[in-house]
C-alpha atoms as a PDB file:
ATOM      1  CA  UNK A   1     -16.362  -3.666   5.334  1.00  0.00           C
ATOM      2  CA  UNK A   2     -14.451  -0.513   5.639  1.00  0.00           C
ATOM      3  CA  UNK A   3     -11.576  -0.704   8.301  1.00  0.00           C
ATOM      4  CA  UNK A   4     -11.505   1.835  10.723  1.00  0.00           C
ATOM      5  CA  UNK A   5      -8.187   3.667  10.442  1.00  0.00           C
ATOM      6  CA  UNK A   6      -6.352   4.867  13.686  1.00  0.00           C
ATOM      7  CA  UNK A   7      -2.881   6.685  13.801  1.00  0.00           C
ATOM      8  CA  UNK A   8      -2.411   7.059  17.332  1.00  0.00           C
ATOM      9  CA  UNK A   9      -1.449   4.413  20.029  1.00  0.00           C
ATOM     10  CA  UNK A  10      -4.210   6.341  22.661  1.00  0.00           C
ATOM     11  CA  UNK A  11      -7.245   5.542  20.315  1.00  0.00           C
ATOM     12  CA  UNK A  12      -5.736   2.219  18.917  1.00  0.00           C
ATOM     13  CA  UNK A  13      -6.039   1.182  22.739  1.00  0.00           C
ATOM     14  CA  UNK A  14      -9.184   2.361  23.565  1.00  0.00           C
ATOM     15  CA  UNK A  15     -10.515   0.753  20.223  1.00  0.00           C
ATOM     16  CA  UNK A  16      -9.123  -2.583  21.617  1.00  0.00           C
ATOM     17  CA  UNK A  17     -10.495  -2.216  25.022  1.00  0.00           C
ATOM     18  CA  UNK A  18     -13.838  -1.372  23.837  1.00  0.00           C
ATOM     19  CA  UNK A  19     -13.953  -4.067  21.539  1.00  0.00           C
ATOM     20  CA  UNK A  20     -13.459  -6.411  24.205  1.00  0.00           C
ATOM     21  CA  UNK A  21     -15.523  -4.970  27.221  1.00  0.00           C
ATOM     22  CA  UNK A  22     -18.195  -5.084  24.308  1.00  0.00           C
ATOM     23  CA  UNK A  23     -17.527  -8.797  22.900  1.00  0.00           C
ATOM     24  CA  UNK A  24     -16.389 -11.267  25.943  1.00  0.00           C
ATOM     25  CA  UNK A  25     -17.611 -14.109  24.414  1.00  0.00           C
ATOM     26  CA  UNK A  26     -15.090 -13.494  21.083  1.00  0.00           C
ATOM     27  CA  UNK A  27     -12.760 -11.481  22.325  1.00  0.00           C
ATOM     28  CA  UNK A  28      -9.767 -12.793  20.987  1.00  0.00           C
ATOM     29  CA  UNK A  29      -7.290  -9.946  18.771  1.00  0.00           C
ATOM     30  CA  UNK A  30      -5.188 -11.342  16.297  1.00  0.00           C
ATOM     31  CA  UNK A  31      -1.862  -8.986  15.191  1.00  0.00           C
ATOM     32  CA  UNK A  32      -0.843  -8.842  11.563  1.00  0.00           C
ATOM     33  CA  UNK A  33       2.286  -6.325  12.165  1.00  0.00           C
ATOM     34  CA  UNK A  34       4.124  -5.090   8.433  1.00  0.00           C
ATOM     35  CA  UNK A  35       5.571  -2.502   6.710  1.00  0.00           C
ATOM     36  CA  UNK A  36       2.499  -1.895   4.368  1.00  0.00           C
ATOM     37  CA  UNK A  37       2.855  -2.346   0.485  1.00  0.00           C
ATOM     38  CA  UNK A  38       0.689  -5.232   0.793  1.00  0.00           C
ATOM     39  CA  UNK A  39       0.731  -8.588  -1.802  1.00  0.00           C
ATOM     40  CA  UNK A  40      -1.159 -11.619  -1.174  1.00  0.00           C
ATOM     41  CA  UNK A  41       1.261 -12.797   1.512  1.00  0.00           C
ATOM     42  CA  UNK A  42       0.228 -10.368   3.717  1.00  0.00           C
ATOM     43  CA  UNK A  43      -3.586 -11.029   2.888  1.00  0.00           C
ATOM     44  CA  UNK A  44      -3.344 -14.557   3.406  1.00  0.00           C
ATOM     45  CA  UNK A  45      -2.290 -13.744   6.899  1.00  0.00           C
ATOM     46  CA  UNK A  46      -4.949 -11.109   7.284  1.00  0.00           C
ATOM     47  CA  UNK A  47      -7.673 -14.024   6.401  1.00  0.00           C
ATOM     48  CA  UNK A  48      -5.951 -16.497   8.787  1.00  0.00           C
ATOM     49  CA  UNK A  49      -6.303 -14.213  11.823  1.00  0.00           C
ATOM     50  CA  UNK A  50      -9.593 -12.842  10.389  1.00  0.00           C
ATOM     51  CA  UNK A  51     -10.778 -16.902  10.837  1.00  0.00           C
ATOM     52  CA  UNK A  52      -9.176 -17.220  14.238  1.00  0.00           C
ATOM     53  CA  UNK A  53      -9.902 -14.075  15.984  1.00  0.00           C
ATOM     54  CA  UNK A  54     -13.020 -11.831  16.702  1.00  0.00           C
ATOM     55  CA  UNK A  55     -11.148  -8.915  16.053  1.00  0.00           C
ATOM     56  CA  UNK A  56      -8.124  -8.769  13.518  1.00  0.00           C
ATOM     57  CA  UNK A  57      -5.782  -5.506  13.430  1.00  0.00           C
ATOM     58  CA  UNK A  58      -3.093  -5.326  10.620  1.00  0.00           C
ATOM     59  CA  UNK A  59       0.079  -2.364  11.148  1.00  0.00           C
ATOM     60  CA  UNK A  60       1.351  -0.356   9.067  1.00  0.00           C
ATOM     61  CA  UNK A  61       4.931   1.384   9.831  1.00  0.00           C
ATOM     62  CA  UNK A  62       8.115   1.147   7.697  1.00  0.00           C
ATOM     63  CA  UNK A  63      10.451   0.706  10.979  1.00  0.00           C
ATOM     64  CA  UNK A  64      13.547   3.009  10.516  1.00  0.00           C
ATOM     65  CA  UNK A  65      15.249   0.388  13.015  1.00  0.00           C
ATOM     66  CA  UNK A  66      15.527  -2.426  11.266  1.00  0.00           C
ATOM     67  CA  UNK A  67      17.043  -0.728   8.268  1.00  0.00           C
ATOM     68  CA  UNK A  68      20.885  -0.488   7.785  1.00  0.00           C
ATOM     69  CA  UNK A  69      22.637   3.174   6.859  1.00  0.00           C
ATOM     70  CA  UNK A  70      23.074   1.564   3.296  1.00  0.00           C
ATOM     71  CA  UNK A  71      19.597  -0.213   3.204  1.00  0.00           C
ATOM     72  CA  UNK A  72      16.228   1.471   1.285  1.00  0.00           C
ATOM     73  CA  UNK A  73      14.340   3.088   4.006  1.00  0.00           C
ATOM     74  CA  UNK A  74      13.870   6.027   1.855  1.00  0.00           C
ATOM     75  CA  UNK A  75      12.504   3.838  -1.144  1.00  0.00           C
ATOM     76  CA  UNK A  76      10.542   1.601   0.604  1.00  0.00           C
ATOM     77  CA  UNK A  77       7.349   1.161  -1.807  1.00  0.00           C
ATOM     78  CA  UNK A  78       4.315   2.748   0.167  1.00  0.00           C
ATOM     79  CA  UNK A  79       0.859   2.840  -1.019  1.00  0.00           C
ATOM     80  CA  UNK A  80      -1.514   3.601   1.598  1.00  0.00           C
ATOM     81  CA  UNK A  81      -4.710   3.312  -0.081  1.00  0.00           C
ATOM     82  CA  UNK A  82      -4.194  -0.133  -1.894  1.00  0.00           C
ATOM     83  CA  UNK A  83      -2.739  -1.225   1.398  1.00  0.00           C
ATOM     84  CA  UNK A  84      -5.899  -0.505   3.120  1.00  0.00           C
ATOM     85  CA  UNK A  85      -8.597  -1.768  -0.058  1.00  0.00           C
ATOM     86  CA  UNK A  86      -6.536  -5.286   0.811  1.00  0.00           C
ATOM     87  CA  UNK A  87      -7.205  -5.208   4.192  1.00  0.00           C
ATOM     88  CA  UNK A  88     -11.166  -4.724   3.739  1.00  0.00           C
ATOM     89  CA  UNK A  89     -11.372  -7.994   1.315  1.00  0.00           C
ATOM     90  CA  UNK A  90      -9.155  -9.653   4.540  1.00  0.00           C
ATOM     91  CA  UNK A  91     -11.568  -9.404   7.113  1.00  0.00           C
ATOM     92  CA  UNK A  92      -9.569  -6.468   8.816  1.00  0.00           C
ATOM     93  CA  UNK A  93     -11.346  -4.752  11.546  1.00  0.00           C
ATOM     94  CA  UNK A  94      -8.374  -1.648  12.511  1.00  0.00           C
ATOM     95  CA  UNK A  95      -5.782  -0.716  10.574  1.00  0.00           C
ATOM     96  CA  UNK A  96      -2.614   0.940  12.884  1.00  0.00           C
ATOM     97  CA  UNK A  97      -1.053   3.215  10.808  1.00  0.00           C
ATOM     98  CA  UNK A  98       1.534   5.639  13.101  1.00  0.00           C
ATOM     99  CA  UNK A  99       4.435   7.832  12.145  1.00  0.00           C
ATOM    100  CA  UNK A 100       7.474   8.011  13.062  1.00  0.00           C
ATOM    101  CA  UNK A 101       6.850  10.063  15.469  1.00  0.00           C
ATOM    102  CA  UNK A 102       3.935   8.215  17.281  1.00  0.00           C
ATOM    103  CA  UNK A 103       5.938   5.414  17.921  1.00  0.00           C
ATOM    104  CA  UNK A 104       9.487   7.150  18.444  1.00  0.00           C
ATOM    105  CA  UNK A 105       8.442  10.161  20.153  1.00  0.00           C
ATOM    106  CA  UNK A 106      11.604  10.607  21.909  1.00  0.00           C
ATOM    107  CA  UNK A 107      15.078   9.304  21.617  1.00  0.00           C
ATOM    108  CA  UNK A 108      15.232   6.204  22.177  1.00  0.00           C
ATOM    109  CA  UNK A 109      17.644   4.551  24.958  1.00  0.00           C
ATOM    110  CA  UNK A 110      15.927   1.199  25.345  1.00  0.00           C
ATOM    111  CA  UNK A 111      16.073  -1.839  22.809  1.00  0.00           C
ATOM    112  CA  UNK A 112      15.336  -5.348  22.431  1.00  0.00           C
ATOM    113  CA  UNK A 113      18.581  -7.535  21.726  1.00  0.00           C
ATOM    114  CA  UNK A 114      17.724 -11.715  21.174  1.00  0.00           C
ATOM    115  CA  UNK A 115      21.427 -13.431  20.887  1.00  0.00           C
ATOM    116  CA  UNK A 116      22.914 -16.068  19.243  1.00  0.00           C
ATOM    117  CA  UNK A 117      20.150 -17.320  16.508  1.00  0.00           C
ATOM    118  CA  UNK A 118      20.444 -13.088  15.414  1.00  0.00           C
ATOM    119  CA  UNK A 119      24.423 -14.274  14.302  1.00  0.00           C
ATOM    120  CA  UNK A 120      23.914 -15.828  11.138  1.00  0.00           C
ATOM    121  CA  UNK A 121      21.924 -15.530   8.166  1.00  0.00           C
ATOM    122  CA  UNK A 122      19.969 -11.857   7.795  1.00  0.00           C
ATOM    123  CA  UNK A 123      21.536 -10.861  11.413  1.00  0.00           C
ATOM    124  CA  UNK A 124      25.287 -11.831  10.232  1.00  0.00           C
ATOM    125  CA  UNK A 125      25.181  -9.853   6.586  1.00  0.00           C
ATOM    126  CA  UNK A 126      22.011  -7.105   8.178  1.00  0.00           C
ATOM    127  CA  UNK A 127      23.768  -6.049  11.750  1.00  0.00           C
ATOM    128  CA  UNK A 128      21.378  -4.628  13.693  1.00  0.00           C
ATOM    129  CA  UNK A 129      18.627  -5.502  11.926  1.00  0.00           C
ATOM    130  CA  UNK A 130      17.055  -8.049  14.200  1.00  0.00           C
ATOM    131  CA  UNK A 131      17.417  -5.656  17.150  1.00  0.00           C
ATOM    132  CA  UNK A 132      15.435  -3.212  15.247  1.00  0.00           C
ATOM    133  CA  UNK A 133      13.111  -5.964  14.721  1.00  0.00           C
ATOM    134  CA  UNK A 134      12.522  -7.368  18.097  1.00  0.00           C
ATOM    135  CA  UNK A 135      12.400  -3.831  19.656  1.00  0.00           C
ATOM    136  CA  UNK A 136       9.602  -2.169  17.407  1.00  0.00           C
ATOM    137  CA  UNK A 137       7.548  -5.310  17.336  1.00  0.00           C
ATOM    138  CA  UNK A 138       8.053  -5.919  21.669  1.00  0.00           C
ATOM    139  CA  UNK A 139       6.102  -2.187  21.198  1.00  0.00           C
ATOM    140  CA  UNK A 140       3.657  -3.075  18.862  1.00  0.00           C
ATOM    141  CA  UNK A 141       2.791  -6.297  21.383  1.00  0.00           C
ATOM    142  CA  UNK A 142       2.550  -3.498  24.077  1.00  0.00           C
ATOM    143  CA  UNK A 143       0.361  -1.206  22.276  1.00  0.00           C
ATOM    144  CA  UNK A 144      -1.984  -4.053  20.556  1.00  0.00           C
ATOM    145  CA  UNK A 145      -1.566  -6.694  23.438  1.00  0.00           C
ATOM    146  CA  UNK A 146      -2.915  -9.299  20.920  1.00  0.00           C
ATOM    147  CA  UNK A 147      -3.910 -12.652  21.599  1.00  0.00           C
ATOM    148  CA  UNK A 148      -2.435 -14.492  18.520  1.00  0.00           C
ATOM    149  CA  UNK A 149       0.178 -12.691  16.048  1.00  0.00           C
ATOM    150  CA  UNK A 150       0.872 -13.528  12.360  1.00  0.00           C
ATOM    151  CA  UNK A 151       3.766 -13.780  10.419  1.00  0.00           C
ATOM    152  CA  UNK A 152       4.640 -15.508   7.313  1.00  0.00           C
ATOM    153  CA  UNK A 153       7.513 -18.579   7.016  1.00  0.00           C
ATOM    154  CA  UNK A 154       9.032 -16.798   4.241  1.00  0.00           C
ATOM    155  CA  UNK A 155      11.340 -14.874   7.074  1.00  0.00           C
ATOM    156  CA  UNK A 156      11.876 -17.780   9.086  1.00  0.00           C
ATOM    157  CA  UNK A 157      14.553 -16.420  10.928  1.00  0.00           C
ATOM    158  CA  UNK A 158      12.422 -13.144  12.356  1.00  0.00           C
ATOM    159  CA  UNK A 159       9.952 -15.878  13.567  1.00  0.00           C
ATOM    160  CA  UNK A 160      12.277 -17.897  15.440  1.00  0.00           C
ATOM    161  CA  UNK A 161      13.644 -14.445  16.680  1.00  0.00           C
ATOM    162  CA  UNK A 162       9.924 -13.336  17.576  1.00  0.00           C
ATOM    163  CA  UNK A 163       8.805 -16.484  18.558  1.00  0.00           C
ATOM    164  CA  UNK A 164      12.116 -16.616  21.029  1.00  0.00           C
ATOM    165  CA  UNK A 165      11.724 -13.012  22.303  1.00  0.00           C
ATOM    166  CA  UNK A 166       7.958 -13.468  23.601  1.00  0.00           C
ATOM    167  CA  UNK A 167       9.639 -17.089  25.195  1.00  0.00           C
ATOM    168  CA  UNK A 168      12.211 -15.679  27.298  1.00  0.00           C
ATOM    169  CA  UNK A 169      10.230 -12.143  28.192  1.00  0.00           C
ATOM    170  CA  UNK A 170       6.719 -14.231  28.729  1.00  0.00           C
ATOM    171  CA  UNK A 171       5.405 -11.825  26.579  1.00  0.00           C
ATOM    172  CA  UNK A 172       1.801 -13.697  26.250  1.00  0.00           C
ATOM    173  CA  UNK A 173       0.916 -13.680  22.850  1.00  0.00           C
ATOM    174  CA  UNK A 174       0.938 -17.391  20.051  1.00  0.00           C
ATOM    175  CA  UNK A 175       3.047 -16.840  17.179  1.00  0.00           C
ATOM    176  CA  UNK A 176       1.419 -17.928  14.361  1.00  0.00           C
ATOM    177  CA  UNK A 177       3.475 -18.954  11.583  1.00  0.00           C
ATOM    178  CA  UNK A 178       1.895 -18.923   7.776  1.00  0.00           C
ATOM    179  CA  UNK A 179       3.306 -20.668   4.844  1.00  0.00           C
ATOM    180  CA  UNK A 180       5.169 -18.733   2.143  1.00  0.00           C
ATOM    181  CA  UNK A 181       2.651 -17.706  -0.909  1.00  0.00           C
ATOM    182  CA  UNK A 182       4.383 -17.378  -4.100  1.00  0.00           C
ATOM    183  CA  UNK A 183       3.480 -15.904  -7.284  1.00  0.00           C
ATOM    184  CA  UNK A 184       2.066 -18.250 -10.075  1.00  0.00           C
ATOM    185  CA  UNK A 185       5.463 -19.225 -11.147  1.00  0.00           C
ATOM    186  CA  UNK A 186       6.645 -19.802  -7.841  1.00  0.00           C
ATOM    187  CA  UNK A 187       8.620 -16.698  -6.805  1.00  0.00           C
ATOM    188  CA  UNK A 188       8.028 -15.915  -3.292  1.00  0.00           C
ATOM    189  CA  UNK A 189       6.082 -13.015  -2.803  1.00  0.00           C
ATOM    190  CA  UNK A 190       8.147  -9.683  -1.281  1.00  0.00           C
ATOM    191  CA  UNK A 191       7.624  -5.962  -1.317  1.00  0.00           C
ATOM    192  CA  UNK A 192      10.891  -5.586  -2.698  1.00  0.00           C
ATOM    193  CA  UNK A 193       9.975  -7.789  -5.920  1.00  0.00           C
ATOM    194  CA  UNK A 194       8.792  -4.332  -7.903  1.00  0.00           C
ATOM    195  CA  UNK A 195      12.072  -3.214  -7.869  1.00  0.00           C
ATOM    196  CA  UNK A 196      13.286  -6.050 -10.180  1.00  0.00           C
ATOM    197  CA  UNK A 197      13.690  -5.421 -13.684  1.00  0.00           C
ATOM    198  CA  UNK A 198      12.362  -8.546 -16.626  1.00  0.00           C
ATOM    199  CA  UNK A 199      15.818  -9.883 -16.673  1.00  0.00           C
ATOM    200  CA  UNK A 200      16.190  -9.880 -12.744  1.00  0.00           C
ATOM    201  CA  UNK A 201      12.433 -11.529 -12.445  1.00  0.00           C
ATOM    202  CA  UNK A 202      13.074 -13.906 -14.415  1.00  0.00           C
ATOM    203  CA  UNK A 203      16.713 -15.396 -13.258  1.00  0.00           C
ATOM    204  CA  UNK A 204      15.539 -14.949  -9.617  1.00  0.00           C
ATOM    205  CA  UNK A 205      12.958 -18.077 -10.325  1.00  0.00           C
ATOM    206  CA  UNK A 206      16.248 -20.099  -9.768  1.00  0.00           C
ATOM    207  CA  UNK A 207      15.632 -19.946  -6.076  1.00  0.00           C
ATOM    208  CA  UNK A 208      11.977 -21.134  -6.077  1.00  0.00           C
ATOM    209  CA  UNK A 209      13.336 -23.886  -8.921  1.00  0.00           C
ATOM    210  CA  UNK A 210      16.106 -25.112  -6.728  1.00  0.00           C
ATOM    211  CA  UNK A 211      14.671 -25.569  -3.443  1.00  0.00           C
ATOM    212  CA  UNK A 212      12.549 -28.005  -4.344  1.00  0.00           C
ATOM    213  CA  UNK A 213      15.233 -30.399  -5.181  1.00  0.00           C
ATOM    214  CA  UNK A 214      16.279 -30.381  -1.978  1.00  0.00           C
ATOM    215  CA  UNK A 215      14.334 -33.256  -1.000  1.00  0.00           C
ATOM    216  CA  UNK A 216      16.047 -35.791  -3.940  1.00  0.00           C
ATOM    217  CA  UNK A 217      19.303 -34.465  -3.544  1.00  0.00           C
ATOM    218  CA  UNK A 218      19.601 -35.484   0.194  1.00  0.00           C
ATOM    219  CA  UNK A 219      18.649 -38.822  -1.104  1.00  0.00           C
ATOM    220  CA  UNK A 220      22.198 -39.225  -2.378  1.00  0.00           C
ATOM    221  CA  UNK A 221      23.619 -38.789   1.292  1.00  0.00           C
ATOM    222  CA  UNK A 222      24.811 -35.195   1.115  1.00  0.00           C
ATOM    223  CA  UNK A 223      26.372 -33.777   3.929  1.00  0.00           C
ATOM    224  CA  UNK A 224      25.042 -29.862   5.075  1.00  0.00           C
ATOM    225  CA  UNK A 225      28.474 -28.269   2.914  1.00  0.00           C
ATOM    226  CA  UNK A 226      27.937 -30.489  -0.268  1.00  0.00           C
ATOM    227  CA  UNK A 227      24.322 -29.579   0.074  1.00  0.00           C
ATOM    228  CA  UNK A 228      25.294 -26.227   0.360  1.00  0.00           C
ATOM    229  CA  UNK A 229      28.139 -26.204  -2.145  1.00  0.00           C
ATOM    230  CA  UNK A 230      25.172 -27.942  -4.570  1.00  0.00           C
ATOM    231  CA  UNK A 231      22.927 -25.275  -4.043  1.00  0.00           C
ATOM    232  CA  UNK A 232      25.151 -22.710  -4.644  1.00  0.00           C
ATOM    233  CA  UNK A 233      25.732 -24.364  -8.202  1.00  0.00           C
ATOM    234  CA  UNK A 234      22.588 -24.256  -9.127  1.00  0.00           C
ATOM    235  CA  UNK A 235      21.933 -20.734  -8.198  1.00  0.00           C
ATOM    236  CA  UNK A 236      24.976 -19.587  -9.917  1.00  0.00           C
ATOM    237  CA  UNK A 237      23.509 -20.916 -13.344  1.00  0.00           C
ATOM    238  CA  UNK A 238      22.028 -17.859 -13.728  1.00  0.00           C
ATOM    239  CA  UNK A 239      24.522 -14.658 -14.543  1.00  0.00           C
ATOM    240  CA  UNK A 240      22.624 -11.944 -12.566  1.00  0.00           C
ATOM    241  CA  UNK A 241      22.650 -14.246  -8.599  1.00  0.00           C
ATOM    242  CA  UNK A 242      24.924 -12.276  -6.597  1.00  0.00           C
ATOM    243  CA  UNK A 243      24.651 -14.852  -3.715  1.00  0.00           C
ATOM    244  CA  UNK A 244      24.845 -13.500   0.277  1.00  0.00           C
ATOM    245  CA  UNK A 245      24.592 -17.112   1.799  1.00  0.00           C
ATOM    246  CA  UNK A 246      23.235 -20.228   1.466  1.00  0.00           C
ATOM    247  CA  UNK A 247      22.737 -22.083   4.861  1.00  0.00           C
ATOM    248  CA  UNK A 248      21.351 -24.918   6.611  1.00  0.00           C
ATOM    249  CA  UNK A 249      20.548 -24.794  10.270  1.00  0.00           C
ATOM    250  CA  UNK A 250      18.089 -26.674  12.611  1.00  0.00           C
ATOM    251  CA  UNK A 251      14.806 -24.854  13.121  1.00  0.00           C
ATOM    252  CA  UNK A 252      14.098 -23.085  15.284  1.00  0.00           C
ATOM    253  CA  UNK A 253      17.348 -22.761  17.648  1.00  0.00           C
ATOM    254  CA  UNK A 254      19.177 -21.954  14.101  1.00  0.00           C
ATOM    255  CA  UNK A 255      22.656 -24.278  15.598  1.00  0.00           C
ATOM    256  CA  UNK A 256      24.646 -26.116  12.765  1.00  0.00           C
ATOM    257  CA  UNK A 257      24.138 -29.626  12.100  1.00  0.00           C
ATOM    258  CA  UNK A 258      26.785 -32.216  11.705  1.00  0.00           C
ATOM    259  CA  UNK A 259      29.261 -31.252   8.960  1.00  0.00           C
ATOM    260  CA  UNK A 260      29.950 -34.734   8.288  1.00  0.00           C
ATOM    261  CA  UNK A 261      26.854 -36.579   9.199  1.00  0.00           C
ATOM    262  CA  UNK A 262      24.722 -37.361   5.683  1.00  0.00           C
ATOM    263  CA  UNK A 263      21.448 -34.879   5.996  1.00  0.00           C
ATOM    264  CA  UNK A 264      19.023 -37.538   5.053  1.00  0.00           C
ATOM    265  CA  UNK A 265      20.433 -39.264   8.619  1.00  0.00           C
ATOM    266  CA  UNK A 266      19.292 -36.383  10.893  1.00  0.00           C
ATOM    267  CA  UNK A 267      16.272 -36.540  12.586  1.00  0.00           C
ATOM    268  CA  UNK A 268      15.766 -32.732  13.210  1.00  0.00           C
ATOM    269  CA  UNK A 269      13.935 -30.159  11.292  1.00  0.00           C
ATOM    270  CA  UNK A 270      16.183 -27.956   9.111  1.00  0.00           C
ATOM    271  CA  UNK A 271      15.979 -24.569   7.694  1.00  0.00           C
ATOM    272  CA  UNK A 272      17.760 -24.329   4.415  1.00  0.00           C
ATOM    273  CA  UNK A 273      17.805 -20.684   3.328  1.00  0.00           C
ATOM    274  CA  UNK A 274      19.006 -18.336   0.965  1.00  0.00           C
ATOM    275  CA  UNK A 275      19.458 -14.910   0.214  1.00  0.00           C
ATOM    276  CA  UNK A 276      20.739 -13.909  -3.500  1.00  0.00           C
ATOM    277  CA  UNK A 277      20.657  -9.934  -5.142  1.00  0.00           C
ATOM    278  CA  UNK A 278      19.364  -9.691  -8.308  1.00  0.00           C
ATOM    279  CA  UNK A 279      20.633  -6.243  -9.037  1.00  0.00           C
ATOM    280  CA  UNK A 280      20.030  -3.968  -6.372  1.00  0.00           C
ATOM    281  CA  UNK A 281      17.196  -6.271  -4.974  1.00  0.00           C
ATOM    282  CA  UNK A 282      18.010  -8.403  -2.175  1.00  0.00           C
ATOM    283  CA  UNK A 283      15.680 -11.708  -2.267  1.00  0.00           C
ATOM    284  CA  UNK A 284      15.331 -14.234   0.469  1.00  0.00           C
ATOM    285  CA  UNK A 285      13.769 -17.891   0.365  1.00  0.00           C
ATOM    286  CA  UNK A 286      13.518 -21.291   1.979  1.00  0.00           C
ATOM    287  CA  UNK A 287      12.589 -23.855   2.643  1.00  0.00           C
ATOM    288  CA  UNK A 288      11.946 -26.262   6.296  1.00  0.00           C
ATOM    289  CA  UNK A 289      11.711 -30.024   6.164  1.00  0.00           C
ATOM    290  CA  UNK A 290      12.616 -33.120   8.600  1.00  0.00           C
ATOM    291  CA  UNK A 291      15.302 -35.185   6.461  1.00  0.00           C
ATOM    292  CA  UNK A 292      13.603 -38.226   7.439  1.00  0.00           C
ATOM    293  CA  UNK A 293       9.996 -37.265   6.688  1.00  0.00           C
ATOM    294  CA  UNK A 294      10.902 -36.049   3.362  1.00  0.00           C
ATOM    295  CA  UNK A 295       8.333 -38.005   1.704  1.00  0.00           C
ATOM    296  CA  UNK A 296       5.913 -36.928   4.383  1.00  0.00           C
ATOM    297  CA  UNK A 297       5.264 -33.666   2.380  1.00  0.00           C
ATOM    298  CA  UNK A 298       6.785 -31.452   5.888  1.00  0.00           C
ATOM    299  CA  UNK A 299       8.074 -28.766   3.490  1.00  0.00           C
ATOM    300  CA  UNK A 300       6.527 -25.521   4.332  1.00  0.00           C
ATOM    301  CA  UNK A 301       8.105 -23.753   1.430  1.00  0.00           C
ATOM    302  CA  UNK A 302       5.179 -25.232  -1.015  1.00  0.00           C
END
């Protein structure tokens, strides 16, 4: 089935009304918000909400917001009509596809700021990015009011950041988070991936090879800075790693654990995440388990 496409929040809303006056049994709307250029990531969150939801609608705008004056607004990778042949084979109902214009029609004066858990990781080496973030997508709840949104565990920090934002501003919508989908030899699947050259590709598998030793190295009682100091190691084996950080934090407030304290002794969940160039491409990965559940399997990284 052939989404319908709609470019303007005035019809996207009167789509979403009709849809319900005309369906109260399955009303439900499920939200897949992104920046287009659409990999199997994205899909796999399409199909989620297209199993959940009566409706699904998937958004398309590359938010100038979130983008730093040094960042690749400009050569974002677009491709309109791919990105809407994946949404047909994911169950997508609407596609949301406005311009700048549409959704900035005026300067604007108002934002969305979350604190604290914005500090570290993306927000500390990205300023402003996560404001950029939580405003465009508090707009996109607005304009869609969805029942359920989507969003994958490969940016685990934007979904504590959303997932905090709709907390504290009742904003009444589930955050749903995905796991991360990787390629077939285990890269995790980004936009930005095309703009890494053979060499690049193939050093960055260090961070989808080294996460998932996480698990035996906390076995011999690393603390979070040996861990960290470990990690950094083994991403440094390959020449091209440019590393921006390597952190572990508890999940979802994002606070530091005990510097001291052995990992494999904390009974928390932890996000352990990294973010390495490869050239000019900035990658980020990671990975979320419960030191004392390791054998459990709770690592949403696989």
């Amino acid at each position: 089935m052939t989404p319908k496409i709609i470019r303007t929040i005035a019809e996207l809303r009167q789509e979403i009304a009709a849809y319900r006056r005309r369906n109260p049994e399955h009303s439900t709307v499920g939200f897949v918000p992104t920046m287009g250029y659409l990999h199997e990531g994205h899909a796999s969150l399409l199909r989620k909400s297209a199993s959940d939801n009566g409706l699904t609608v998937l958004s398309i705008f590359v938010n100038p917001l979130q983008f730093g004056p040094n960042e690749d607004l400009d050569k974002y990778p677009r491709d309109e009509e791919r990105d809407i042949r994946v949404a047909a084979a994911s169950g997508t109902q609407i596609v949301f596809i406005p311009d700048v214009n549409e959704m900035y029609p005026q300067k604007t004066l108002t934002g969305v700021t979350v604190a604290e858990i914005t500090d570290r990781l993306c927000g500390s080496s990205r300023p402003g990015h996560f404001d950029g973030v939580a405003t465009v997508v508090t707009k996109l709840f607005n304009i869609v009011q969805p029942d359920r949104a989507y969003f994958g565990m490969k940016d685990a920090q934007q979904i504590a950041v959303i997932t905090r934002m709709t907390q504290d501003l009742n904003i009444p919508v589930e955050i749903v988070p995905c796991p991360i989908q990787r390629e077939a030899d285990g890269l995790a699947l980004s936009s930005r991936n095309v703009y890494l050259k053979p060499a690049e590709r193939d050093q960055a598998l260090i961070l989808s090879k080294s996460l998932p030793k996480v698990p035996e190295w906390l076995h011999e009682g690393l603390n979070a800075a040996q861990l960290i100091n470990r990690l950094k190691e083994e991403i440094r084996k390959e020449p091209l790693a440019v590393i921006d950080y390597v952190d572990i934090l508890s999940y979802p407030d994002l606070s530091t654990p005990d510097g001291q304290k052995p990992l494999i002794e904390t009974d928390c969940t932890l996000l352990i995440a990294l973010a390495v160039k490869f050239g000019k491409t900035r990658l980020i990965d990671n990975t979320i388990l419960n030191p004392l559940k390791v054998g459990d399997g709770l690592c949403f990284a696989k």
